[in-house]
Structures are given as structure tokens and as C-alpha cells.
PDB file of N, CA and C in Angstrom:
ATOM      1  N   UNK A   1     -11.857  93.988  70.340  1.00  0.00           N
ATOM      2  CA  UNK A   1     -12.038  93.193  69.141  1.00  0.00           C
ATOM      3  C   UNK A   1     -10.681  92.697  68.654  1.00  0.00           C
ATOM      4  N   UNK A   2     -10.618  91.539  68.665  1.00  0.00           N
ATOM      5  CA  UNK A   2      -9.550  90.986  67.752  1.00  0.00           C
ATOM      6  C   UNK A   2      -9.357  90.560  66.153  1.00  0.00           C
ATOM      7  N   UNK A   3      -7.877  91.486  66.059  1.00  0.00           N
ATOM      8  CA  UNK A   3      -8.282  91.722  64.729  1.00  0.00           C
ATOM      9  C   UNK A   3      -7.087  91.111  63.906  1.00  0.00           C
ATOM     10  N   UNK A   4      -6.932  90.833  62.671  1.00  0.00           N
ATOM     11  CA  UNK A   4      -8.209  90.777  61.679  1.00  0.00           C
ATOM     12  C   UNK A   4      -9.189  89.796  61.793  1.00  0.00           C
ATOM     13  N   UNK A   5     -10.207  90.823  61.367  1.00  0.00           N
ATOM     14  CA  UNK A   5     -11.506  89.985  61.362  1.00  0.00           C
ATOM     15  C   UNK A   5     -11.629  89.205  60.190  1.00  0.00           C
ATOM     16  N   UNK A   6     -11.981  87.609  60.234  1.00  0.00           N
ATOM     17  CA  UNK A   6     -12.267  86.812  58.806  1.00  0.00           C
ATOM     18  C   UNK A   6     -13.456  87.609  58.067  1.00  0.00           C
ATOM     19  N   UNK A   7     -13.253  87.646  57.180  1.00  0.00           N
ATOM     20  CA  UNK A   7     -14.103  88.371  56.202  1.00  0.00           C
ATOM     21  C   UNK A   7     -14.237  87.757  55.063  1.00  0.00           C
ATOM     22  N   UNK A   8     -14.074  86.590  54.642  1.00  0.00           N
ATOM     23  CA  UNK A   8     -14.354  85.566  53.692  1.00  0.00           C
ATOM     24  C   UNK A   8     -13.896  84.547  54.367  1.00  0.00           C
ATOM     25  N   UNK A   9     -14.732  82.967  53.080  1.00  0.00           N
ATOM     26  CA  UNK A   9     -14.112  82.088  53.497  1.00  0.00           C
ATOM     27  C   UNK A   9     -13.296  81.357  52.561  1.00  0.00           C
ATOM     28  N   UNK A  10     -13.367  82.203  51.178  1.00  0.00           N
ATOM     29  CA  UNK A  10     -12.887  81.894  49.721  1.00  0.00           C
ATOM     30  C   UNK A  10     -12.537  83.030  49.541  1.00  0.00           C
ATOM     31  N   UNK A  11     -11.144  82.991  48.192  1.00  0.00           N
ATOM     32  CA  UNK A  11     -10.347  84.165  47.577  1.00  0.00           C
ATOM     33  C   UNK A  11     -11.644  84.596  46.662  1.00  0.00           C
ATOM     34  N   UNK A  12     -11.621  85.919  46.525  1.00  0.00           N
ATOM     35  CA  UNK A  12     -12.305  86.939  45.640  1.00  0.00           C
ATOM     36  C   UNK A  12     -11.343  87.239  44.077  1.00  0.00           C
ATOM     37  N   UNK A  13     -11.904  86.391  42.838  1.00  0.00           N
ATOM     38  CA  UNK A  13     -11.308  86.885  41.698  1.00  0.00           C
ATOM     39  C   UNK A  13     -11.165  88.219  40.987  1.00  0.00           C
ATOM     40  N   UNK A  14      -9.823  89.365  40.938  1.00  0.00           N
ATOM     41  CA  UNK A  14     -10.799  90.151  40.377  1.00  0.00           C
ATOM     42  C   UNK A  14      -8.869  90.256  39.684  1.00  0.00           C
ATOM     43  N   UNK A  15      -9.441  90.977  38.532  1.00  0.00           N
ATOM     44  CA  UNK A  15      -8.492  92.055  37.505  1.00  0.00           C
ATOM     45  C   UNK A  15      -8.165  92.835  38.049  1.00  0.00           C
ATOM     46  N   UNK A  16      -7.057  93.180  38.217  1.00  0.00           N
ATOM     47  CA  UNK A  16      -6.000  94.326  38.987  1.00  0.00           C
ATOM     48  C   UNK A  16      -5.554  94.832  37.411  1.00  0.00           C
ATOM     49  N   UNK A  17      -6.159  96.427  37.264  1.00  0.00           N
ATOM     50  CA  UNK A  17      -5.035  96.683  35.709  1.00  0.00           C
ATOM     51  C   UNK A  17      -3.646  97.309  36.529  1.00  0.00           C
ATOM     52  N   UNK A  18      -3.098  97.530  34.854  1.00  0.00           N
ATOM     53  CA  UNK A  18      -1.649  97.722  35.063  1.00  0.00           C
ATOM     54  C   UNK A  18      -1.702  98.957  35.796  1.00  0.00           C
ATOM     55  N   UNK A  19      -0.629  99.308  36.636  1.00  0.00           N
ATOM     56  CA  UNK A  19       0.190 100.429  37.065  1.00  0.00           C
ATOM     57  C   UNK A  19      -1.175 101.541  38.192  1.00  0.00           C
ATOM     58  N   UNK A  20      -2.143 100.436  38.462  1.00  0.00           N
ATOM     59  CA  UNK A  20      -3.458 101.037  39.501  1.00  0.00           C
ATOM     60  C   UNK A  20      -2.790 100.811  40.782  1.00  0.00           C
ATOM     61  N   UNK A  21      -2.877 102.043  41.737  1.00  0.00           N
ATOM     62  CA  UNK A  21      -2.030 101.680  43.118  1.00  0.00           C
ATOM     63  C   UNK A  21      -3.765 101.006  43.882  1.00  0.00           C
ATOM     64  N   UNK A  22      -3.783  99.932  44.341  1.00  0.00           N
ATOM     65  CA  UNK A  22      -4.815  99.676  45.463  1.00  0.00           C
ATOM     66  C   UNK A  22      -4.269  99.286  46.908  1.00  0.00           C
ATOM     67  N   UNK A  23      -5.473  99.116  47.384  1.00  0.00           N
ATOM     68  CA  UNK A  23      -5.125  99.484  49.020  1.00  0.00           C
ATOM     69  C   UNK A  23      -5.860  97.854  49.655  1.00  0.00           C
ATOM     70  N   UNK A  24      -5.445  96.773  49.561  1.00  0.00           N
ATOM     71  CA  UNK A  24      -6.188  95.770  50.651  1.00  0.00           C
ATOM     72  C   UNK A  24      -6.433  95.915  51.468  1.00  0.00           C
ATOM     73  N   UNK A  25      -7.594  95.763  51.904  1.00  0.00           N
ATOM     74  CA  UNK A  25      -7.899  95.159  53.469  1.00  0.00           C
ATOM     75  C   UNK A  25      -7.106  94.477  53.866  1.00  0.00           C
ATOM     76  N   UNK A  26      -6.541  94.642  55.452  1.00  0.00           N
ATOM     77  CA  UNK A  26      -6.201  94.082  56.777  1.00  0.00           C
ATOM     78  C   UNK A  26      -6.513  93.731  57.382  1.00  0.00           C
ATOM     79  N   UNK A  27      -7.338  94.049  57.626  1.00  0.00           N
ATOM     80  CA  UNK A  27      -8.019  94.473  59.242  1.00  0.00           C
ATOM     81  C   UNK A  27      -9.586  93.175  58.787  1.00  0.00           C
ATOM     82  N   UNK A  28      -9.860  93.224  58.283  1.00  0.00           N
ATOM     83  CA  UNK A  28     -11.256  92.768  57.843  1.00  0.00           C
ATOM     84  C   UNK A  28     -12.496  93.202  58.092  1.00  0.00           C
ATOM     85  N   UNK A  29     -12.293  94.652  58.097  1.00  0.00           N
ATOM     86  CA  UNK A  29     -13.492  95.422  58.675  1.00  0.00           C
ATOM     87  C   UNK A  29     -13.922  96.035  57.555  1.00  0.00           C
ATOM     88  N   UNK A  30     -13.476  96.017  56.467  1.00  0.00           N
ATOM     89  CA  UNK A  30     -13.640  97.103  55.264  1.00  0.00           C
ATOM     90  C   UNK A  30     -15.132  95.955  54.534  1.00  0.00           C
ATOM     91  N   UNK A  31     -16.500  97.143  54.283  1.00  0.00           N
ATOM     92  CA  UNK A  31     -17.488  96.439  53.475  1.00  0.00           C
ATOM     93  C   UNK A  31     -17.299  96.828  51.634  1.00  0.00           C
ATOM     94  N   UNK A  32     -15.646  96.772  51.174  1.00  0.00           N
ATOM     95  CA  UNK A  32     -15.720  96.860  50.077  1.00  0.00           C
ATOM     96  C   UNK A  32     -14.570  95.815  49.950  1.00  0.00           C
ATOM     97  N   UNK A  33     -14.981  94.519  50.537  1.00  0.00           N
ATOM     98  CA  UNK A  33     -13.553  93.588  50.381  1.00  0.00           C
ATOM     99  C   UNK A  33     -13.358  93.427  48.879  1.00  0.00           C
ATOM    100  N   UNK A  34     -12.494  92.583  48.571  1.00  0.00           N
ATOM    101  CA  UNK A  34     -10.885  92.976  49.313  1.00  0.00           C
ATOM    102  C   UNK A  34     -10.601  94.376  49.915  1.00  0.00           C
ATOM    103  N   UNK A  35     -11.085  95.665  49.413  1.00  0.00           N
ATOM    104  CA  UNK A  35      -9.882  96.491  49.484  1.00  0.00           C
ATOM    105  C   UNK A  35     -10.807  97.076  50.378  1.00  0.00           C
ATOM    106  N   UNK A  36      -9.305  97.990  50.921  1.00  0.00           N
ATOM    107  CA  UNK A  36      -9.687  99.014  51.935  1.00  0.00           C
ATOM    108  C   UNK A  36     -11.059 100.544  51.744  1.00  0.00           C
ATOM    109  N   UNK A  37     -11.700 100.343  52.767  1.00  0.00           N
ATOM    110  CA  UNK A  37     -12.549 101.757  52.872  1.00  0.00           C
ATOM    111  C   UNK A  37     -12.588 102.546  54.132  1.00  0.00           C
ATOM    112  N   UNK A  38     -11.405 102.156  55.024  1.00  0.00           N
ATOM    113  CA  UNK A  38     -11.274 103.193  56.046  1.00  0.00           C
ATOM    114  C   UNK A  38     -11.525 102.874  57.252  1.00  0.00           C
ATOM    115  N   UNK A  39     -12.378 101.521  57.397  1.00  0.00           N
ATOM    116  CA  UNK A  39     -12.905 100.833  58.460  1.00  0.00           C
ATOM    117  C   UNK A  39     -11.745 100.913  59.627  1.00  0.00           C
ATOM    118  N   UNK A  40     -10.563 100.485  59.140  1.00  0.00           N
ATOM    119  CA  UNK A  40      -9.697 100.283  60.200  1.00  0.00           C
ATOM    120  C   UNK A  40      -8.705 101.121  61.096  1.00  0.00           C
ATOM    121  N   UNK A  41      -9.657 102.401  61.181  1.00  0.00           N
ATOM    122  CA  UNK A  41      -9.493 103.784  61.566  1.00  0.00           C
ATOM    123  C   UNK A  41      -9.585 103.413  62.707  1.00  0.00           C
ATOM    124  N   UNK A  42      -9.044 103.643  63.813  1.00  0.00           N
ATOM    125  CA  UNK A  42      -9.148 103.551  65.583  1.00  0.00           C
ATOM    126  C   UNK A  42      -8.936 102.417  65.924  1.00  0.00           C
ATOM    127  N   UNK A  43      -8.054 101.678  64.789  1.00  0.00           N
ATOM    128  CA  UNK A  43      -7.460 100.761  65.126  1.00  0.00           C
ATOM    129  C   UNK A  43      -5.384 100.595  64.454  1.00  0.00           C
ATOM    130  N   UNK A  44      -4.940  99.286  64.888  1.00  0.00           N
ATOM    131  CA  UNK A  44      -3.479  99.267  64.814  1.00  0.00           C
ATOM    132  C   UNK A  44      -3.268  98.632  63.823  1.00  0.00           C
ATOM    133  N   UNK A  45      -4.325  98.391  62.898  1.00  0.00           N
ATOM    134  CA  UNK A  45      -4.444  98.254  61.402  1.00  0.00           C
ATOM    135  C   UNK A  45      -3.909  99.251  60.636  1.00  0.00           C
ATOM    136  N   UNK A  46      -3.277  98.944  59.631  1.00  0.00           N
ATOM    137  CA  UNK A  46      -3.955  99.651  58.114  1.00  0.00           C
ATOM    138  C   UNK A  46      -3.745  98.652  56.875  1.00  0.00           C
ATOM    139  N   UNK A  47      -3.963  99.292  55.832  1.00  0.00           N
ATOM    140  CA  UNK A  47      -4.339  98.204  54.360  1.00  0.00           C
ATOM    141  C   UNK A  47      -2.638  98.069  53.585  1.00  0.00           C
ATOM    142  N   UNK A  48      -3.040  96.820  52.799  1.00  0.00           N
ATOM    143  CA  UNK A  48      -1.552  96.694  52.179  1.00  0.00           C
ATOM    144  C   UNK A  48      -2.020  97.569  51.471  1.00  0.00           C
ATOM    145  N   UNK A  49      -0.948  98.586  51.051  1.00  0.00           N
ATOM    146  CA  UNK A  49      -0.767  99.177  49.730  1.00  0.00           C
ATOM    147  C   UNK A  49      -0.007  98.775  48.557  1.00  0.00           C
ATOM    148  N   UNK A  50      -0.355  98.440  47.358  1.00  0.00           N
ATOM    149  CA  UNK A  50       0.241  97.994  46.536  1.00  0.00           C
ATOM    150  C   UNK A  50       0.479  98.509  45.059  1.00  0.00           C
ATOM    151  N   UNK A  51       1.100  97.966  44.032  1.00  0.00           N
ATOM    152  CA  UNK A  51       1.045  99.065  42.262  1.00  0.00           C
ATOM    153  C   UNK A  51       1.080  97.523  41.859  1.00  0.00           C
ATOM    154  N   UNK A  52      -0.038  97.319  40.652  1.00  0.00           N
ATOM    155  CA  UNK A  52      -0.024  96.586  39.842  1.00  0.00           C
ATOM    156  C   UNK A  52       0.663  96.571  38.871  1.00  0.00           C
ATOM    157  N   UNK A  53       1.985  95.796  37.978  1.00  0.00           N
ATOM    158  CA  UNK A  53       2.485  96.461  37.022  1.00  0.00           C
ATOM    159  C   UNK A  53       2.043  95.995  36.189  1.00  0.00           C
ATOM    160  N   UNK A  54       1.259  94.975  35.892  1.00  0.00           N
ATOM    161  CA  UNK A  54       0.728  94.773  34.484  1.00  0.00           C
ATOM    162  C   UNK A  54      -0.838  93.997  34.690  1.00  0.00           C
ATOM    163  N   UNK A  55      -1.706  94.195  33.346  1.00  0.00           N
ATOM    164  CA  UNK A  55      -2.751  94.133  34.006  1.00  0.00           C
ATOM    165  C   UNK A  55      -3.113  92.018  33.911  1.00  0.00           C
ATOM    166  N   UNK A  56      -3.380  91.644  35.599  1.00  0.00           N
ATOM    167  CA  UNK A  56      -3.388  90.305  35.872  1.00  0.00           C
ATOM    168  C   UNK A  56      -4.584  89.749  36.410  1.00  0.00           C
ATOM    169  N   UNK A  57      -5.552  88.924  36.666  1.00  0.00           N
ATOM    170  CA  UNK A  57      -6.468  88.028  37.395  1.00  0.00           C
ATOM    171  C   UNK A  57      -5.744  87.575  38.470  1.00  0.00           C
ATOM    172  N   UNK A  58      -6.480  88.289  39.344  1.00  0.00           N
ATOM    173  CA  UNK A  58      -5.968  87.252  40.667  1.00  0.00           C
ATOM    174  C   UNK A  58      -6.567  86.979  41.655  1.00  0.00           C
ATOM    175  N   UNK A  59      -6.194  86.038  42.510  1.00  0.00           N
ATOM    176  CA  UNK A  59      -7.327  85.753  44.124  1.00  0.00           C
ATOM    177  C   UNK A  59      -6.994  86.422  44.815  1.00  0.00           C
ATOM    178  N   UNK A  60      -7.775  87.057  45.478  1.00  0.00           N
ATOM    179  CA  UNK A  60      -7.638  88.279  46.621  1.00  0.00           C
ATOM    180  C   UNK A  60      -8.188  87.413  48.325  1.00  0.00           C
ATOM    181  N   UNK A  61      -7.317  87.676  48.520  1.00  0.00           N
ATOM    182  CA  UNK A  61      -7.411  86.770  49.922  1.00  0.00           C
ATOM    183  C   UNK A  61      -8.729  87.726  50.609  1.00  0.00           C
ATOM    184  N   UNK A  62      -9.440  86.740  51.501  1.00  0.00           N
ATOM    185  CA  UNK A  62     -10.402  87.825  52.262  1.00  0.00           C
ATOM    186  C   UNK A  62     -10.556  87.000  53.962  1.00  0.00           C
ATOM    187  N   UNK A  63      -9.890  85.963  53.723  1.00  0.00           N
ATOM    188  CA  UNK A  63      -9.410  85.539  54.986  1.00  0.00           C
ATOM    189  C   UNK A  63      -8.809  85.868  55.736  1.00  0.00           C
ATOM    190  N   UNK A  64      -7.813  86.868  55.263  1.00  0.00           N
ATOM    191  CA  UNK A  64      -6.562  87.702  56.336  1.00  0.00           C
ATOM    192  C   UNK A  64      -5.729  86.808  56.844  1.00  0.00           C
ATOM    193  N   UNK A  65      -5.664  85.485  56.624  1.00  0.00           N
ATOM    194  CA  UNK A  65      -4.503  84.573  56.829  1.00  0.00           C
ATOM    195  C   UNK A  65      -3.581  84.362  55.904  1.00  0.00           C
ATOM    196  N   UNK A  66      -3.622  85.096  54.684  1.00  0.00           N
ATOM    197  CA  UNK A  66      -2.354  84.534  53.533  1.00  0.00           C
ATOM    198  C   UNK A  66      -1.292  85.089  54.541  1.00  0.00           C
ATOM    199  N   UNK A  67      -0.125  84.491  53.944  1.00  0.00           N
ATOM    200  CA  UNK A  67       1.223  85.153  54.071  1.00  0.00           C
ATOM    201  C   UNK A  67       1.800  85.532  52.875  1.00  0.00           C
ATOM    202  N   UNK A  68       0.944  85.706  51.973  1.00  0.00           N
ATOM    203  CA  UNK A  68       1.454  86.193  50.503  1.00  0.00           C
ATOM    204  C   UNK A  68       0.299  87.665  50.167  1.00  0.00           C
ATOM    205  N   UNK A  69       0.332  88.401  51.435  1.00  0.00           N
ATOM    206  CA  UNK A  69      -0.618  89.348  51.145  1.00  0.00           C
ATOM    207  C   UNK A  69      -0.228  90.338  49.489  1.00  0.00           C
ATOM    208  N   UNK A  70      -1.130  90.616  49.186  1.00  0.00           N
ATOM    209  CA  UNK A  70      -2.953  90.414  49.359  1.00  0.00           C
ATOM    210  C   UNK A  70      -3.552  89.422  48.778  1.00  0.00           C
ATOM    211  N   UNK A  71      -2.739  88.530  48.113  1.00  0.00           N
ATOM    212  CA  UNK A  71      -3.103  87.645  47.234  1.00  0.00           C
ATOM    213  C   UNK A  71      -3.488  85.995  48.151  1.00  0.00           C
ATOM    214  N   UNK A  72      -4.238  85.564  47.739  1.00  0.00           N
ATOM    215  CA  UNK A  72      -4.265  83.837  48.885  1.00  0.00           C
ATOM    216  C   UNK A  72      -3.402  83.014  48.498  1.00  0.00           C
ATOM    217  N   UNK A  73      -3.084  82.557  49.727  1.00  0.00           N
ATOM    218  CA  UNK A  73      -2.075  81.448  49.534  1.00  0.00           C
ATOM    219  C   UNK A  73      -2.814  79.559  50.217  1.00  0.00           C
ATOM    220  N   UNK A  74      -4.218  79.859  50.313  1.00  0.00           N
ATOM    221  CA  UNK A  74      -4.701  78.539  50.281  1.00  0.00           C
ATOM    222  C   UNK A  74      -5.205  78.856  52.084  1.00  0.00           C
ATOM    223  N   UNK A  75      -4.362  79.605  52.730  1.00  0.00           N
ATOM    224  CA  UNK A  75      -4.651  79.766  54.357  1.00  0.00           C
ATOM    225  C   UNK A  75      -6.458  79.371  54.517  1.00  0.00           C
ATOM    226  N   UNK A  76      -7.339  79.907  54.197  1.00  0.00           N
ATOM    227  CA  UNK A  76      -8.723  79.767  54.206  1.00  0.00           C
ATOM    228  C   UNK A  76      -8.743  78.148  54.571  1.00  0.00           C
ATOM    229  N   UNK A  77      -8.082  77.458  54.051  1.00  0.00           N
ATOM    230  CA  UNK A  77      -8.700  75.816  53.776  1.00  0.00           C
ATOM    231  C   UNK A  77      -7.881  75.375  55.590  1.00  0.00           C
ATOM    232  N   UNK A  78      -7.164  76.117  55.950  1.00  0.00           N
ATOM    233  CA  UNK A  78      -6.872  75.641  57.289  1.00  0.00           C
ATOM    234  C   UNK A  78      -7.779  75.677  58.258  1.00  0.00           C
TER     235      UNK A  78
END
């Protein structure tokens, strides 16, 4: 399997509060996109880990093509 798998074809809006560590999906195997649930176990994946420092709205890439992980950078529309 080649990975990451597309797992959207649009960014996912959500509230990140302040100072919450989360874990994105990579891999695009996780059924709690954006974020990670472990899917990408037995593989050369793993999830961005990140700390929110203040609490923001943002697009959560689910394409696995940003280069501004975890957040989208428009990659989907390519």
C-alpha cells in the first residue's frame, strides 16, 4: 500500500484549544481524521505531533499533501 492514503478531498474546520498536545494523521489510515488513532501501526508512518498555544479555528488538511502540516495549504485543489 502506498502511503499516505488521501483521506479527504477538502480541509476539515475544527478549534484546536490552547496548550492541547494533538496528534495528526499521516498516513491517512486513521477513521478519526484529522487526527491520529493508531492506524498507522505496521507501517513507516506516524502522526504529526503538535501543542496548540492558543485557542484557534483552523483547516486541518485531510489530503496529506499540505506542506504546512497539519494545517492545508490549498494542495487538495491540485
Amino acid at each position: 500500500m502506498d502511503l499516505p492514503k488521501r483521506a479527504g478531498n477538502s480541509p476539515v474546520k475544527i478549534t484546536l484549544e490552547a496548550d492541547k498536545k494533538y496528534a495528526w494523521c499521516s498516513c491517512g489510515l486513521s477513521e478519526k481524521q484529522p487526527f491520529c488513532d493508531g492506524k498507522h501501526k505496521g507501517t513507516a508512518m506516524s502522526p504529526y505531533v503538535f501543542t496548540n498555544e492558543e485557542e484557534t479555528t483552523r483547516h486541518m488538511c485531510t489530503c496529506k499533501a499540505t506542506s504546512n502540516q497539519p494545517f492545508c495549504d490549498g494542495s487538495h485543489n491540485k
